[in-house]
C-alpha atoms as a PDB file:
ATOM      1  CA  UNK A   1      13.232   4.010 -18.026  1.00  0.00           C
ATOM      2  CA  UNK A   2      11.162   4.420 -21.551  1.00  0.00           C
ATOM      3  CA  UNK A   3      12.774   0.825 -22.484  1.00  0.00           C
ATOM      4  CA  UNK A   4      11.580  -0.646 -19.399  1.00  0.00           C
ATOM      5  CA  UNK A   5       7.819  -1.535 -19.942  1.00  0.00           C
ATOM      6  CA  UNK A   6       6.935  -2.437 -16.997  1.00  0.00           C
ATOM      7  CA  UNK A   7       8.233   0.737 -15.288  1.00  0.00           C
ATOM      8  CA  UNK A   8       6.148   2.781 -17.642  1.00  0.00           C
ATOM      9  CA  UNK A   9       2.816   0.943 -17.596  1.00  0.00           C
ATOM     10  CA  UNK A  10       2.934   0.600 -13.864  1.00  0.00           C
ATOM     11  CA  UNK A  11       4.040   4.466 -13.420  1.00  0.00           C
ATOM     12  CA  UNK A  12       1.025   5.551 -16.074  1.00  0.00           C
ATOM     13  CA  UNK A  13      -1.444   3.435 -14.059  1.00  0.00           C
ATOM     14  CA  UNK A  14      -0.383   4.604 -10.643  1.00  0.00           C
ATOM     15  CA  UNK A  15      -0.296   8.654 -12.452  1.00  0.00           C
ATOM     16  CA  UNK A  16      -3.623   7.647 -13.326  1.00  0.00           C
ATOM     17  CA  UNK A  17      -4.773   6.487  -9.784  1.00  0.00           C
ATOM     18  CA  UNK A  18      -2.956   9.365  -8.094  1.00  0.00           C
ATOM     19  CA  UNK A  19      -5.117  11.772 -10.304  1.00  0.00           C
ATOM     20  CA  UNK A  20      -8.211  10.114 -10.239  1.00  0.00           C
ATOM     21  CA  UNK A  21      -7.410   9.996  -5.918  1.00  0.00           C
ATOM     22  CA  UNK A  22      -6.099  13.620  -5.464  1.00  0.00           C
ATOM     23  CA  UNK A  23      -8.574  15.659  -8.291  1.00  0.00           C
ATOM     24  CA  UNK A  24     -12.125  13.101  -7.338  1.00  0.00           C
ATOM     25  CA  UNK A  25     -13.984  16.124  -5.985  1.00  0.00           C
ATOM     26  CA  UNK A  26     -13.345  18.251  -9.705  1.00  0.00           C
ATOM     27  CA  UNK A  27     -13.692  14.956 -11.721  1.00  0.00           C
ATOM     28  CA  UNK A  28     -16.505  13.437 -10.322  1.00  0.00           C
ATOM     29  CA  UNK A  29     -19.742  14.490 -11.511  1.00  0.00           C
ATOM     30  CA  UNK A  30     -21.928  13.561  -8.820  1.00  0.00           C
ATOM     31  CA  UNK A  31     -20.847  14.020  -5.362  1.00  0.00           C
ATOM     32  CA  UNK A  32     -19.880   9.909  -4.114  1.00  0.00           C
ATOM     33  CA  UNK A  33     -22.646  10.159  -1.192  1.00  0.00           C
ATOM     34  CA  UNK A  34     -25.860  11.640  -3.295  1.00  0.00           C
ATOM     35  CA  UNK A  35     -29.001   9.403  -3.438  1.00  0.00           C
ATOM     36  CA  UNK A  36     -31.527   9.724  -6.088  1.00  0.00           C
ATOM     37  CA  UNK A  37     -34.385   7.502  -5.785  1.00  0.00           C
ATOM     38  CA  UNK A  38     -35.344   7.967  -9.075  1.00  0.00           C
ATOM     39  CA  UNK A  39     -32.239   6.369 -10.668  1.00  0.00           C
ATOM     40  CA  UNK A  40     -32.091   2.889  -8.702  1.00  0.00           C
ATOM     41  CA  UNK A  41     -29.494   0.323 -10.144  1.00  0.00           C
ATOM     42  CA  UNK A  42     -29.425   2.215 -13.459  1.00  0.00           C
ATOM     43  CA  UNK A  43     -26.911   0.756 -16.013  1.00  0.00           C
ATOM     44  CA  UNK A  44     -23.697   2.273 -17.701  1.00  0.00           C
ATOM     45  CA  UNK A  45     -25.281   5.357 -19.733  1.00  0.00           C
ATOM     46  CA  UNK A  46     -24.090   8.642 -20.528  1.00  0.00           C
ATOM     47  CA  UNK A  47     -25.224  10.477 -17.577  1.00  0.00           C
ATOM     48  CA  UNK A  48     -23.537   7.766 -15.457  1.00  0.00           C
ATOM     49  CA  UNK A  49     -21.127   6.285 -17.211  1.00  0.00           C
ATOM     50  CA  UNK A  50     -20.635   3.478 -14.591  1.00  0.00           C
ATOM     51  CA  UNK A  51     -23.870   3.172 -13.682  1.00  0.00           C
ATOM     52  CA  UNK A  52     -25.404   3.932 -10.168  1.00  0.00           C
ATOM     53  CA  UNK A  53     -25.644   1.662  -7.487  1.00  0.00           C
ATOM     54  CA  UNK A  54     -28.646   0.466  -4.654  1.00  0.00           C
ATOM     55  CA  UNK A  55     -29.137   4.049  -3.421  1.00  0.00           C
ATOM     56  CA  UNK A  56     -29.056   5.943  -6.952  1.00  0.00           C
ATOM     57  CA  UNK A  57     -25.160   6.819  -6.288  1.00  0.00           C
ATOM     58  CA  UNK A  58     -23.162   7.230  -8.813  1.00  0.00           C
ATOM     59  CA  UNK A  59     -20.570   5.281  -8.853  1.00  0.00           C
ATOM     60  CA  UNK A  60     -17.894   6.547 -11.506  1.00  0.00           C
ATOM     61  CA  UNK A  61     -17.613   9.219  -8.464  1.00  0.00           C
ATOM     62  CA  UNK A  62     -17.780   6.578  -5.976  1.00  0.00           C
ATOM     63  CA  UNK A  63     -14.847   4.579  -7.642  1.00  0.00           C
ATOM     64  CA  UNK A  64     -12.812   7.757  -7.796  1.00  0.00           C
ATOM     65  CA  UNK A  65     -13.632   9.298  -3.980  1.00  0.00           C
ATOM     66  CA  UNK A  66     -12.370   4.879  -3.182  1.00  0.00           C
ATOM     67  CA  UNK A  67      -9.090   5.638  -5.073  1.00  0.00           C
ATOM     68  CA  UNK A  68      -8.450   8.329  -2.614  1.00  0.00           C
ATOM     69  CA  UNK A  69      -9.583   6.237   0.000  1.00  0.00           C
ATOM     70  CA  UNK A  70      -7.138   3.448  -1.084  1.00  0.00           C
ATOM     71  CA  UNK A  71      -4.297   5.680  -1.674  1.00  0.00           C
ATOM     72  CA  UNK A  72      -4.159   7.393   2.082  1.00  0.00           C
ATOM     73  CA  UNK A  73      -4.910   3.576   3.605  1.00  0.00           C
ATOM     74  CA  UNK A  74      -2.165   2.239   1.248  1.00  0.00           C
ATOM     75  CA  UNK A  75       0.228   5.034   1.910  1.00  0.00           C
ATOM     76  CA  UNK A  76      -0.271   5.799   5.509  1.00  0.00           C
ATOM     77  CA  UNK A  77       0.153   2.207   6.596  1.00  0.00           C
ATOM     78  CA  UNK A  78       3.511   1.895   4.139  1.00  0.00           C
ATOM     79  CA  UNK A  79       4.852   4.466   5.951  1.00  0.00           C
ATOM     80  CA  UNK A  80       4.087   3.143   9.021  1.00  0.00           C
ATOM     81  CA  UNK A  81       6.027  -0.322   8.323  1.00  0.00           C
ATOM     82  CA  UNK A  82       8.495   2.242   6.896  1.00  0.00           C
ATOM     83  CA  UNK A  83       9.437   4.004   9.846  1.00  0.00           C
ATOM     84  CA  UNK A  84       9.243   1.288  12.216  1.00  0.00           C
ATOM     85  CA  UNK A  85      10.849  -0.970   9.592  1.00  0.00           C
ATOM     86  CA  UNK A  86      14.002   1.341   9.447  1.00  0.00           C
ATOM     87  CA  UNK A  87      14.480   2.342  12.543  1.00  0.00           C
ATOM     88  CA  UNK A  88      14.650  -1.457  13.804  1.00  0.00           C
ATOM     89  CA  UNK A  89      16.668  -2.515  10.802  1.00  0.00           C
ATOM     90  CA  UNK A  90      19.046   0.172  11.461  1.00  0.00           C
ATOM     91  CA  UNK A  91      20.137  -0.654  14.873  1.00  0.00           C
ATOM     92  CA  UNK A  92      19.712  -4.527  14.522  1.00  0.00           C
ATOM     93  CA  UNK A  93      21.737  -4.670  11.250  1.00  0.00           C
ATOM     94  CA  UNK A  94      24.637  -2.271  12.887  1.00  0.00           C
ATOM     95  CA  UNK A  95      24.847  -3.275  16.684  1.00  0.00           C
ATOM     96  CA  UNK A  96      23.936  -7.417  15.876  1.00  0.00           C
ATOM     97  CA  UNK A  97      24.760  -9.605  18.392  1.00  0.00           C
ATOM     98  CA  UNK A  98      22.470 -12.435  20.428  1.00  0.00           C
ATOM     99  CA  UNK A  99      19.307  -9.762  20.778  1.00  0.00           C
ATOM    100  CA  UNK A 100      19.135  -9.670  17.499  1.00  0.00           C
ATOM    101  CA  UNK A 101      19.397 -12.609  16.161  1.00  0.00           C
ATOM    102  CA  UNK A 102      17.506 -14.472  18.902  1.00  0.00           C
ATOM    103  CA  UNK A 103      14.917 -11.994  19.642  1.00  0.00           C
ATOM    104  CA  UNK A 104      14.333  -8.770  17.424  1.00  0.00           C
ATOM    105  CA  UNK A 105      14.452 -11.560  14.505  1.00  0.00           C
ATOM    106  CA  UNK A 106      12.487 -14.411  15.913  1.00  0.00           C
ATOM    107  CA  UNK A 107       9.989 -11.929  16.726  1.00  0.00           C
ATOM    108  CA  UNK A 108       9.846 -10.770  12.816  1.00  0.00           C
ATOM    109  CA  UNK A 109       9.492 -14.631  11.751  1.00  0.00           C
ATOM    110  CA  UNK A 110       6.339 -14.830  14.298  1.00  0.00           C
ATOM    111  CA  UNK A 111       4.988 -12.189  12.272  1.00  0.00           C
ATOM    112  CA  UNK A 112       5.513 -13.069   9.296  1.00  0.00           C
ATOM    113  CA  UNK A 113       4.277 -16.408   9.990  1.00  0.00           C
ATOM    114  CA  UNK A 114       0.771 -14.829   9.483  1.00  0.00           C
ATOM    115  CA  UNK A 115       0.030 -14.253   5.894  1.00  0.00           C
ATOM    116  CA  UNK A 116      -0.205 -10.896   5.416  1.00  0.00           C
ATOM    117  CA  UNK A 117      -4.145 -10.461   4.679  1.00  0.00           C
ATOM    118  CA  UNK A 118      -5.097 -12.485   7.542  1.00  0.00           C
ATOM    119  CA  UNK A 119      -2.548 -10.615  10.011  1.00  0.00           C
ATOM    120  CA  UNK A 120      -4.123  -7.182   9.249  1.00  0.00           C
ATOM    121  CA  UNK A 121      -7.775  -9.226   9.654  1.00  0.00           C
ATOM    122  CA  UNK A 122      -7.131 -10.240  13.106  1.00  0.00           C
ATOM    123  CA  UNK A 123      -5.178  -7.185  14.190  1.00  0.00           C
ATOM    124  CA  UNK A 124      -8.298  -5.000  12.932  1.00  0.00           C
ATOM    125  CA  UNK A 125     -10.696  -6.994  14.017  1.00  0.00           C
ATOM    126  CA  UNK A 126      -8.852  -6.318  17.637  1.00  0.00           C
ATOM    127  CA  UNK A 127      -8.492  -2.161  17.241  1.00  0.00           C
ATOM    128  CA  UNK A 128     -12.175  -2.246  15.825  1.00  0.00           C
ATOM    129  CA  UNK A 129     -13.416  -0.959  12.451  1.00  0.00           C
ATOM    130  CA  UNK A 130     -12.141   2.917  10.833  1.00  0.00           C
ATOM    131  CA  UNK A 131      -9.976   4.553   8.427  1.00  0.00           C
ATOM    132  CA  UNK A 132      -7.411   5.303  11.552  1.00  0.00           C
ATOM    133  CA  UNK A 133      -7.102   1.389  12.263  1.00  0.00           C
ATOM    134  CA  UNK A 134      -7.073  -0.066   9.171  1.00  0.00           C
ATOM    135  CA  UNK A 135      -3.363   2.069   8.435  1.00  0.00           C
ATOM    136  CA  UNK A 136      -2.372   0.591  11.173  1.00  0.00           C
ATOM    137  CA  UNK A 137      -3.576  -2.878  11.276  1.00  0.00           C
ATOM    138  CA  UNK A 138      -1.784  -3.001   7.747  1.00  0.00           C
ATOM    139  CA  UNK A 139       0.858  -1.180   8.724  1.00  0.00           C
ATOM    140  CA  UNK A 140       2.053  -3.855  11.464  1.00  0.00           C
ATOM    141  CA  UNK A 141       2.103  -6.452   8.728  1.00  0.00           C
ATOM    142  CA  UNK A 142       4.876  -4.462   6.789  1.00  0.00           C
ATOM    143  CA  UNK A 143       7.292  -3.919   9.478  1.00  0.00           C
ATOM    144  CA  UNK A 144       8.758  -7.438   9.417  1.00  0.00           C
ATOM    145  CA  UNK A 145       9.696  -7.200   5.513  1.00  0.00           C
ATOM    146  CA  UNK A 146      11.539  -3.502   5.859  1.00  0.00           C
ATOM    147  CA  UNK A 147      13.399  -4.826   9.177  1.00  0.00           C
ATOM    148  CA  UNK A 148      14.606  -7.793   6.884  1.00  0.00           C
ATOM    149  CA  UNK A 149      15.453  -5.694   3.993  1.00  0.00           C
ATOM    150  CA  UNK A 150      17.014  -3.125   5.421  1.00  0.00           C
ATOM    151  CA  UNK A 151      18.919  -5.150   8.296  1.00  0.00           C
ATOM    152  CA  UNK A 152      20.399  -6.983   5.179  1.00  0.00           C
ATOM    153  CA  UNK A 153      22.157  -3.965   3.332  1.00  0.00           C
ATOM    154  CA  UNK A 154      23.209  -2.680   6.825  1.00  0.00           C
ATOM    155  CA  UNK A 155      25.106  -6.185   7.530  1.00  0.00           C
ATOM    156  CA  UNK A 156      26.649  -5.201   4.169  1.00  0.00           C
ATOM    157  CA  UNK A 157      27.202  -1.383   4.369  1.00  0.00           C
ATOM    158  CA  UNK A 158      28.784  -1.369   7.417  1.00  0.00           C
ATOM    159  CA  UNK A 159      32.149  -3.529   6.780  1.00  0.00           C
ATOM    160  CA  UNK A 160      32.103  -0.849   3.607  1.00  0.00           C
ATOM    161  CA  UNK A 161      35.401   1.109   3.148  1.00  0.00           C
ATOM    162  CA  UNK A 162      33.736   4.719   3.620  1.00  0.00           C
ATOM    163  CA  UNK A 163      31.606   3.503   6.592  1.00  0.00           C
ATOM    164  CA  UNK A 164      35.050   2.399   8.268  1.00  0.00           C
ATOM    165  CA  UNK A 165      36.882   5.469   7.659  1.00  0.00           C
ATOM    166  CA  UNK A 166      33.891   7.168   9.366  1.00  0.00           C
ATOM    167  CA  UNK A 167      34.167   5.318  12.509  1.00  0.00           C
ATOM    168  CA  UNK A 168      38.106   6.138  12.141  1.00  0.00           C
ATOM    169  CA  UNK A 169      37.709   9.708  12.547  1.00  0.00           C
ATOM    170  CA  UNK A 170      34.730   9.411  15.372  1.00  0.00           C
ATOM    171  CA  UNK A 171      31.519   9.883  13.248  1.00  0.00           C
ATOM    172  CA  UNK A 172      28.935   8.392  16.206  1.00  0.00           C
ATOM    173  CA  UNK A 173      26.299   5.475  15.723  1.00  0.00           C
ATOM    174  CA  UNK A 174      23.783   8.141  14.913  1.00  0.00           C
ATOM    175  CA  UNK A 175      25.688  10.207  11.939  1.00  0.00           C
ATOM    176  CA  UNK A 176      26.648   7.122  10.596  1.00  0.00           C
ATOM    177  CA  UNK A 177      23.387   5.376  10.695  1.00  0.00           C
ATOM    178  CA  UNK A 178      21.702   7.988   9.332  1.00  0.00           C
ATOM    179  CA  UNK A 179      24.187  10.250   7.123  1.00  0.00           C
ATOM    180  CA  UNK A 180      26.275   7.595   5.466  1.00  0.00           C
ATOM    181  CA  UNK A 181      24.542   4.057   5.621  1.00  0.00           C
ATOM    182  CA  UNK A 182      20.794   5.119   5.069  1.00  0.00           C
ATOM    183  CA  UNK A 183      21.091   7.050   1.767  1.00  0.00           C
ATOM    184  CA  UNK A 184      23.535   3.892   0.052  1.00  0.00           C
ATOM    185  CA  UNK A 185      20.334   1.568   1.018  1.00  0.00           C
ATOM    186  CA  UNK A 186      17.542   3.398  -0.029  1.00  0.00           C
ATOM    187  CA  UNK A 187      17.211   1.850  -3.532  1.00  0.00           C
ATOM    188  CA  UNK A 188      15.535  -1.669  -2.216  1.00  0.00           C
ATOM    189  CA  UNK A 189      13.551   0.187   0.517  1.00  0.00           C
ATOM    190  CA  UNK A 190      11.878   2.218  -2.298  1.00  0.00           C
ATOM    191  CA  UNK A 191      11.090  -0.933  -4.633  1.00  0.00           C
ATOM    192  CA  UNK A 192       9.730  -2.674  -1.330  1.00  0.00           C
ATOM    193  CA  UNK A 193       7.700   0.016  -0.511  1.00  0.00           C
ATOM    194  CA  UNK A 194       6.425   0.418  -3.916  1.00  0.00           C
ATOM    195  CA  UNK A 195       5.301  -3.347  -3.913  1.00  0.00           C
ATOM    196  CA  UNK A 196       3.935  -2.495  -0.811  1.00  0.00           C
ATOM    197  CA  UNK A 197       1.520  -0.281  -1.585  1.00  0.00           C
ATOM    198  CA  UNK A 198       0.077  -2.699  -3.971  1.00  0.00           C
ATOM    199  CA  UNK A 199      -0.585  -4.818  -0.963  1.00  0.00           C
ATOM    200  CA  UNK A 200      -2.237  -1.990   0.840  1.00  0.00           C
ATOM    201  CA  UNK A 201      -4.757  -1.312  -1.954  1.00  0.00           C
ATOM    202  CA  UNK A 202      -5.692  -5.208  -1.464  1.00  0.00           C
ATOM    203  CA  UNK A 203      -5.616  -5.161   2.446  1.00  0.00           C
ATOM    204  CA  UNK A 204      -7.715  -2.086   2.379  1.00  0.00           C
ATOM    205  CA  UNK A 205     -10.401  -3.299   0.215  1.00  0.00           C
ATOM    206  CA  UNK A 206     -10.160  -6.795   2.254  1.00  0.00           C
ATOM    207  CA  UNK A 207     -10.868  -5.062   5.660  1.00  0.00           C
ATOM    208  CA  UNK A 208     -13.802  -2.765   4.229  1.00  0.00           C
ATOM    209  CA  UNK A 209     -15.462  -5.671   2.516  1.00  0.00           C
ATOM    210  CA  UNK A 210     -15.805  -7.406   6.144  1.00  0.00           C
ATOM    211  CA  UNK A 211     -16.288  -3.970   7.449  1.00  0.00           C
ATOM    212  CA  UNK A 212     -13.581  -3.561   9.614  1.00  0.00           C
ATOM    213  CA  UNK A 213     -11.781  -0.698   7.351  1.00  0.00           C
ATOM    214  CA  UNK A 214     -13.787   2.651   5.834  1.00  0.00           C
ATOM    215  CA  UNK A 215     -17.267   2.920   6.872  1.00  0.00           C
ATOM    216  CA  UNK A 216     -20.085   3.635   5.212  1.00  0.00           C
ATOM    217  CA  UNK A 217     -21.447   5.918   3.493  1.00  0.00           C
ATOM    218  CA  UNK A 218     -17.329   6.784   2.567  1.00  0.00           C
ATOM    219  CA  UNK A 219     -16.401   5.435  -0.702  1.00  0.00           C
ATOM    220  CA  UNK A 220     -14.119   2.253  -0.171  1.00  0.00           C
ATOM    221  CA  UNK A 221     -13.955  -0.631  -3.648  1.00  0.00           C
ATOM    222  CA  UNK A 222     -13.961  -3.250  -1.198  1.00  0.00           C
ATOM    223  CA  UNK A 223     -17.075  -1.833   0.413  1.00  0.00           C
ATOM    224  CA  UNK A 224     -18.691  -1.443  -3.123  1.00  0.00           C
ATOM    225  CA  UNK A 225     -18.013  -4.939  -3.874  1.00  0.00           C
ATOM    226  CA  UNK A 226     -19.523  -6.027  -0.396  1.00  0.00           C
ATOM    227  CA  UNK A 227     -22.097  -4.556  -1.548  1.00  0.00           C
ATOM    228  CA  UNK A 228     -22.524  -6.325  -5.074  1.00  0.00           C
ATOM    229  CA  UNK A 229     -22.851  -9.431  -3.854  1.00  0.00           C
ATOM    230  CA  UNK A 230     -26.391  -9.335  -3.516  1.00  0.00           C
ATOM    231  CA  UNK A 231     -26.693  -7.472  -7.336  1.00  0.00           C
ATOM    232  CA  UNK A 232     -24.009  -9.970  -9.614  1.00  0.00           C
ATOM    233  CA  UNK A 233     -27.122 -11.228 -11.620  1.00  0.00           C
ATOM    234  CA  UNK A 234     -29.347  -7.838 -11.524  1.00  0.00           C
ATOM    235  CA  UNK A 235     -26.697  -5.191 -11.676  1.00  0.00           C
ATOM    236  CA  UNK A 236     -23.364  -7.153 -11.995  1.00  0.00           C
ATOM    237  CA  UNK A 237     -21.742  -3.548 -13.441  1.00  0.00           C
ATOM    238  CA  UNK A 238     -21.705  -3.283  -9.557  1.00  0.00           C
ATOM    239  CA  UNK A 239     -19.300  -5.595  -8.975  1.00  0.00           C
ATOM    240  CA  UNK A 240     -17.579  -5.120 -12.189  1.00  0.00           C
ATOM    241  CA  UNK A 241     -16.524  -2.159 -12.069  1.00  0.00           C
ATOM    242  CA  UNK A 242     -15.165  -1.936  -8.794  1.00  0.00           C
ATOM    243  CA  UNK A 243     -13.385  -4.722  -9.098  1.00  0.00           C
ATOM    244  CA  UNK A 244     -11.611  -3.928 -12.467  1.00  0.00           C
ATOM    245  CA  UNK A 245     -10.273  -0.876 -10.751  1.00  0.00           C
ATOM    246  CA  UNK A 246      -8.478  -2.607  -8.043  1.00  0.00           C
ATOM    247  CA  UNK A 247      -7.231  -5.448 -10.086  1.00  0.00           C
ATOM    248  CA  UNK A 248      -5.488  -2.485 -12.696  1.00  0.00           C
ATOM    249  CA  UNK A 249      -4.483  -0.484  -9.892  1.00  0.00           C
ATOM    250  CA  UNK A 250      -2.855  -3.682  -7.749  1.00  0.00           C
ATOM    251  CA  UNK A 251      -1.005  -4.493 -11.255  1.00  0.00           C
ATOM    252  CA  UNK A 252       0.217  -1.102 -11.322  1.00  0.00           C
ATOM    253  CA  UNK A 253       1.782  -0.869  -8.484  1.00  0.00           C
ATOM    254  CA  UNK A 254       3.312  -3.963  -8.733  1.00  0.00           C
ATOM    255  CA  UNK A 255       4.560  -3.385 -12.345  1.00  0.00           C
ATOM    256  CA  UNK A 256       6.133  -0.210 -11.048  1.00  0.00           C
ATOM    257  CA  UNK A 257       7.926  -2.425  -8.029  1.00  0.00           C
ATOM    258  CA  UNK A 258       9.215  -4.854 -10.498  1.00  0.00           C
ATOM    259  CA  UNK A 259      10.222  -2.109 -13.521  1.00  0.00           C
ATOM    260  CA  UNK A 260      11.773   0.172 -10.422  1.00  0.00           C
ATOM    261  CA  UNK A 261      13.879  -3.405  -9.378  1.00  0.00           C
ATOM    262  CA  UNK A 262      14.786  -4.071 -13.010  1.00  0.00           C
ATOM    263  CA  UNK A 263      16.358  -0.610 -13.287  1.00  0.00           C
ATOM    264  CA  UNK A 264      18.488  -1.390 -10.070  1.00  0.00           C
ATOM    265  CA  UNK A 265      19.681  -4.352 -11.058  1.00  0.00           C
ATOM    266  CA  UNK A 266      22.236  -3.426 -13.537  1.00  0.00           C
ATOM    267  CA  UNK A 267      23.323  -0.775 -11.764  1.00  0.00           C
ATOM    268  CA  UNK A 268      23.809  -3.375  -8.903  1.00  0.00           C
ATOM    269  CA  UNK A 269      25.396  -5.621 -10.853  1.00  0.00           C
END
C-alpha cells in the first residue's frame, strides 16, 4: 500500500474529509448557520479564514458542516445501490436462465441508459427536494452497476471447485450465496463502491445546487456554490472555495478506487 500513490493520496484526502465531516461541530469556529450583519461578504482573514458569505456565515464552518452533509448523502445512497445491488446480483448470477437475461438485465440497461447525474435529477425531482430523497434518488442510479458487477463474479464463482463440493454435500442456495460465494467477491464490490462514493459527493452537490437535495439553511457545497453565482466578481472566494473542496474530495475518492483496484490486480492476476 505505501508504494501505491494513489492509494495513499486518495486514503489521506478521504481521512481528511472523514475528519473534517465527523469532528465539524469541535473544528468549526463559528457555528455553519450564525449570521452577523456586521461581517457581510468579508474576505479570507484570520478570524475567517475562508471568508464569510451573503449572511455574515462563516464559511470554513460551512464547508466542514457540507462535508458531513456529503459524506451521509454519499454513503447512505452507496449503500442503498449496495444492498439492492447484491441481493439482485446474487440470485440473477446463481439461478440465470431467460428472467435474467431478458428481464432483470434489460431492465439494468434501461437504467443505465440514463447518465447517472441526470437519472438522480429526474428521480428527485419526482420524490421532491430533502436529505431523505436525495440518498435515494442517487441510490437508484447505483443499483444497475453492483447488479453487473457482482452478477459477473457469481457467473464465475459458482462453477468454482469449493462452491461445487458445497452443493455436493447439500449446503442450500442461501448458505452458499451468502457463506461461500459473497466473501470470494467482495474485493470488486469494495473498489466499486469506493468509486461510488465519489459519484455521490458530485450527485449530492448537483441536486442541492438545483435545490432538490439539502435545504437551506443546512450546509450543502453545491448549495454554497448556488449561491455564488450571483458573487463570482464581488466575492468569488464564495465560489472558490467550495468548489476546491469538492473537486479534492471527488479526486480522493476516486484515487482511493483506482489505488484499492491496483492492489487487486496482482493478486488477481
Amino acid at each position: 500500500m505505501v508504494r501505491n500513490p494513489s492509494f495513499m493520496i486518495g486514503a489521506l484526502i478521504v481521512l481528511l474529509m472523514v475528519v473534517a465531516g465527523v469532528f465539524a461541530p469541535i473544528l468549526a469556529p463559528y457555528p455553519p448557520n450564525q449570521i452577523n450583519f456586521m461581517a457581510l461578504l468579508q474576505p479570507p482573514s484570520g478570524a475567517h479564514w475562508f471568508g464569510t458569505d451573503e449572511l455574515g456565515r462563516d464559511l470554513f464552518s460551512r464547508i466542514l458542516y457540507g462535508a458531513r452533509t456529503s459524506l451521509e448523502v454519499s454513503a447512505a445512497s452507496v449503500g442503498i445501490g449496495l444492498f439492492f445491488g447484491i441481493l439482485i446480483g446474487l440470485l440473477t448470477g446463481y439461478i440465470g436462465g431467460a428472467f435474467d437475461e431478458w428481464f432483470v438485465m434489460r431492465v439494468m440497461d434501461s437504467i443505465q441508459s440514463f447518465p447517472f447525474l441526470i437519472l438522480a435529477l429526474v428521480i428527485g425531482a419526482v420524490l421532491g427536494s430533502g436529505l431523505g430523497n436525495a440518498m435515494i434518488a442517487i441510490g437508484f442510479g447505483f443499483i444497475p452497476g453492483f447488479v453487473r458487477i457482482v452478477r459477473a463474479q457469481v457467473f464465475v464463482q459458482k462453477r468454482s471447485e469449493y462452491v461445487q463440493s458445497a452443493i455436493t454435500v447439500g449446503a442450500g442456495t442461501t448458505r452458499i450465496l451468502v457463506v461461500h460465494i459473497l466473501p470470494n467477491i467482495l474485493t470488486p464490490i469494495i473498489v466499486q463502491a469506493t468509486l461510488g462514493l465519489a459519484s455521490g459527493v458530485v450527485a449530492e452537490a448537483g441536486l442541492s445546487y438545483l435545490g432538490l437535495g439539502v435545504q437551506p439553511p443546512a450546509a450543502s457545497w453545491g448549495a454554497m456554490l448556488h449561491t455564488a453565482q450571483g458573487y463570482i466578481t464581488t466575492a468569488p472566494w464564495l465560489a472558490i472555495f467550495p468548489g476546491l473542496t469538492l473537486a479534492i474530495s471527488v479526486l480522493g475518492f476516486n484515487y482511493l478506487g483506482d489505488g484499492l483496484a491496483d492492489l487487486w490486480q496482482p493478486k488477481r492476476n
